[in-house]
C-alpha atoms as a PDB file:
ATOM      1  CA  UNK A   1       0.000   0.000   0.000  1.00  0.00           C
ATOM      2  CA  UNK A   2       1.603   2.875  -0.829  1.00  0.00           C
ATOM      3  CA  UNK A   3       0.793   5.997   1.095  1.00  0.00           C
ATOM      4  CA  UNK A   4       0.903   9.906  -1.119  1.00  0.00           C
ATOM      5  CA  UNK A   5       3.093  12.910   0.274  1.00  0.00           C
ATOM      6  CA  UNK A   6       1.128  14.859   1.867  1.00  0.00           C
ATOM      7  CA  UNK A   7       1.899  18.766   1.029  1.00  0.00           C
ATOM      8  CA  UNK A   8       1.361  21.813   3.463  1.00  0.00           C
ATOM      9  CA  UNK A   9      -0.563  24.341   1.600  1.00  0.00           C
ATOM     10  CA  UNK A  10       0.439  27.642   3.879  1.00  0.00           C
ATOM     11  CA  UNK A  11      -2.656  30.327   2.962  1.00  0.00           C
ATOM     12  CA  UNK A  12      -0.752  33.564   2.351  1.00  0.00           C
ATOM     13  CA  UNK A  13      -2.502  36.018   4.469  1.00  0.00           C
ATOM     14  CA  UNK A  14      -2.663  39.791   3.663  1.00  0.00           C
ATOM     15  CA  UNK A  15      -2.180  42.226   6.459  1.00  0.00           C
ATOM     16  CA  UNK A  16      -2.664  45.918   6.484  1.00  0.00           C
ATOM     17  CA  UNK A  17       0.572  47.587   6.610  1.00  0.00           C
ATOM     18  CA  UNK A  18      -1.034  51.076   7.729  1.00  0.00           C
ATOM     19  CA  UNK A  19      -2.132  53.992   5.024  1.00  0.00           C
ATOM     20  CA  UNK A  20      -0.280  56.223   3.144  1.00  0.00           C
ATOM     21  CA  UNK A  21       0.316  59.814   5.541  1.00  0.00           C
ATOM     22  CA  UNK A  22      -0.539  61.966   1.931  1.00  0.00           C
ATOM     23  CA  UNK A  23      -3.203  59.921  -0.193  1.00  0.00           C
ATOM     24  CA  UNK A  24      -4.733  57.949   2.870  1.00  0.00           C
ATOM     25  CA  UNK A  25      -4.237  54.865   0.364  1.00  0.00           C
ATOM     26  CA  UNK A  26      -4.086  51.793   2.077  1.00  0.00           C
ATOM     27  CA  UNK A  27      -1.220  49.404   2.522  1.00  0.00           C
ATOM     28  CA  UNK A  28      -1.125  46.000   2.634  1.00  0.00           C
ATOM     29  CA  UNK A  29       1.710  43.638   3.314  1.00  0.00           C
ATOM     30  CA  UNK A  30       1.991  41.697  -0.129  1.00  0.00           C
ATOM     31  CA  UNK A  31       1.301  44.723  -1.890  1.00  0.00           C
ATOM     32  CA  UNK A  32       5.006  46.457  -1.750  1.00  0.00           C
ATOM     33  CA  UNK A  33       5.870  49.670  -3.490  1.00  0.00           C
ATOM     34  CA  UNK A  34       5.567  51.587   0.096  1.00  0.00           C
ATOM     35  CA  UNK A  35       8.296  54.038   2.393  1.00  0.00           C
ATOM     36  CA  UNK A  36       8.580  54.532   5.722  1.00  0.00           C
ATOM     37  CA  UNK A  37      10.647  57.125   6.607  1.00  0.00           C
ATOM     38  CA  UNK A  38      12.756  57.623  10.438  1.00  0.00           C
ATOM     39  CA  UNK A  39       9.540  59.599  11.832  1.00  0.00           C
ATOM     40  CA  UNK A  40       7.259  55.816  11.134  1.00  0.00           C
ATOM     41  CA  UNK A  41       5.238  57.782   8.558  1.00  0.00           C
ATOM     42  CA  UNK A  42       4.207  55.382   5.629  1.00  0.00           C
ATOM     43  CA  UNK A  43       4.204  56.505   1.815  1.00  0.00           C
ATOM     44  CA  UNK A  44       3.360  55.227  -1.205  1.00  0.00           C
ATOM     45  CA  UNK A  45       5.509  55.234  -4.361  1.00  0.00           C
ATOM     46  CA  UNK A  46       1.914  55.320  -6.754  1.00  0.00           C
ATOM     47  CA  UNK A  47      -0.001  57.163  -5.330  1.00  0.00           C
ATOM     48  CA  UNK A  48      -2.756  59.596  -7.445  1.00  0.00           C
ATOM     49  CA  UNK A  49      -0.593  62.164  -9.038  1.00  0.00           C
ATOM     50  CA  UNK A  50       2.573  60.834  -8.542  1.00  0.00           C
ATOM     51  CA  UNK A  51       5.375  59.935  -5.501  1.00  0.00           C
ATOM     52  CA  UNK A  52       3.845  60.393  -2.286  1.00  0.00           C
ATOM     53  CA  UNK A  53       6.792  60.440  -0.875  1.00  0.00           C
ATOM     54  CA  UNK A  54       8.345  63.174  -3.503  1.00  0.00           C
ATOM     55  CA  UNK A  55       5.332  65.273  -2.629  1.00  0.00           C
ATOM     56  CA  UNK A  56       5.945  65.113   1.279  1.00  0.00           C
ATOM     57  CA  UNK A  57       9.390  65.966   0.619  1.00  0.00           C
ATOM     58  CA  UNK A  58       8.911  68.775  -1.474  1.00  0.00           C
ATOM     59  CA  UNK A  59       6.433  69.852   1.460  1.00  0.00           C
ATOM     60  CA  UNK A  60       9.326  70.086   3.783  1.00  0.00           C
ATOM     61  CA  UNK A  61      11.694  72.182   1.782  1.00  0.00           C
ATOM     62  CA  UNK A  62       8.541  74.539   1.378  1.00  0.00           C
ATOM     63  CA  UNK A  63       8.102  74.854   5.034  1.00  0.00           C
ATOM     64  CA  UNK A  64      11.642  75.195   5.678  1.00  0.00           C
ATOM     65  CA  UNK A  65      12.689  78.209   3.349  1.00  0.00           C
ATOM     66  CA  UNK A  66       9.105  79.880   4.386  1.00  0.00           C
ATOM     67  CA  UNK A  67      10.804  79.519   8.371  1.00  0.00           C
ATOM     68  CA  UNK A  68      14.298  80.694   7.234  1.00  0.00           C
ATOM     69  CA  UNK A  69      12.609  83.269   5.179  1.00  0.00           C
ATOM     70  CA  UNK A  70      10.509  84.699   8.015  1.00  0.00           C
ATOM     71  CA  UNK A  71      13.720  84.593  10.814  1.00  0.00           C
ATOM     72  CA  UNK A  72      15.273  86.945   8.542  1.00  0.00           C
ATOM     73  CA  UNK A  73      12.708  89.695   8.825  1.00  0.00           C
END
């Protein structure tokens, strides 16, 4: 009698990785194509109009000159 291998069919599951801080796109776990920067924010790298990420960035240097900018009135 001969007996058949049995294989272990491991369900992948699919867990929410948190949502994207500019687009409020959600992330999942499989998905990839996702940042998180030092401050634990999560971005994606598709989001509507482009990099998430790039926009966020772009943000910062706005906010930055604006405070430079104002310390030197």
């Amino acid at each position: 009698m001969a007996t058949k291998n049995k294989i272990w069919n491991k369900t992948k599951s699919v867990m929410a990785a948190g949502w994207c801080n500019v687009c409020k796109k959600e992330m999942l776990s499989d998905a990839g194509g996702w940042i998180v920067n030092a401050e634990k924010k999560h971005f994606c790298h598709d989001g509507k109009d482009g990099s998430c990420f790039d926009k966020y960035i772009k943000e910062k240097q706005l906010m930055a000159e604006d405070a430079t900018y104002e310390k030197e009135i």
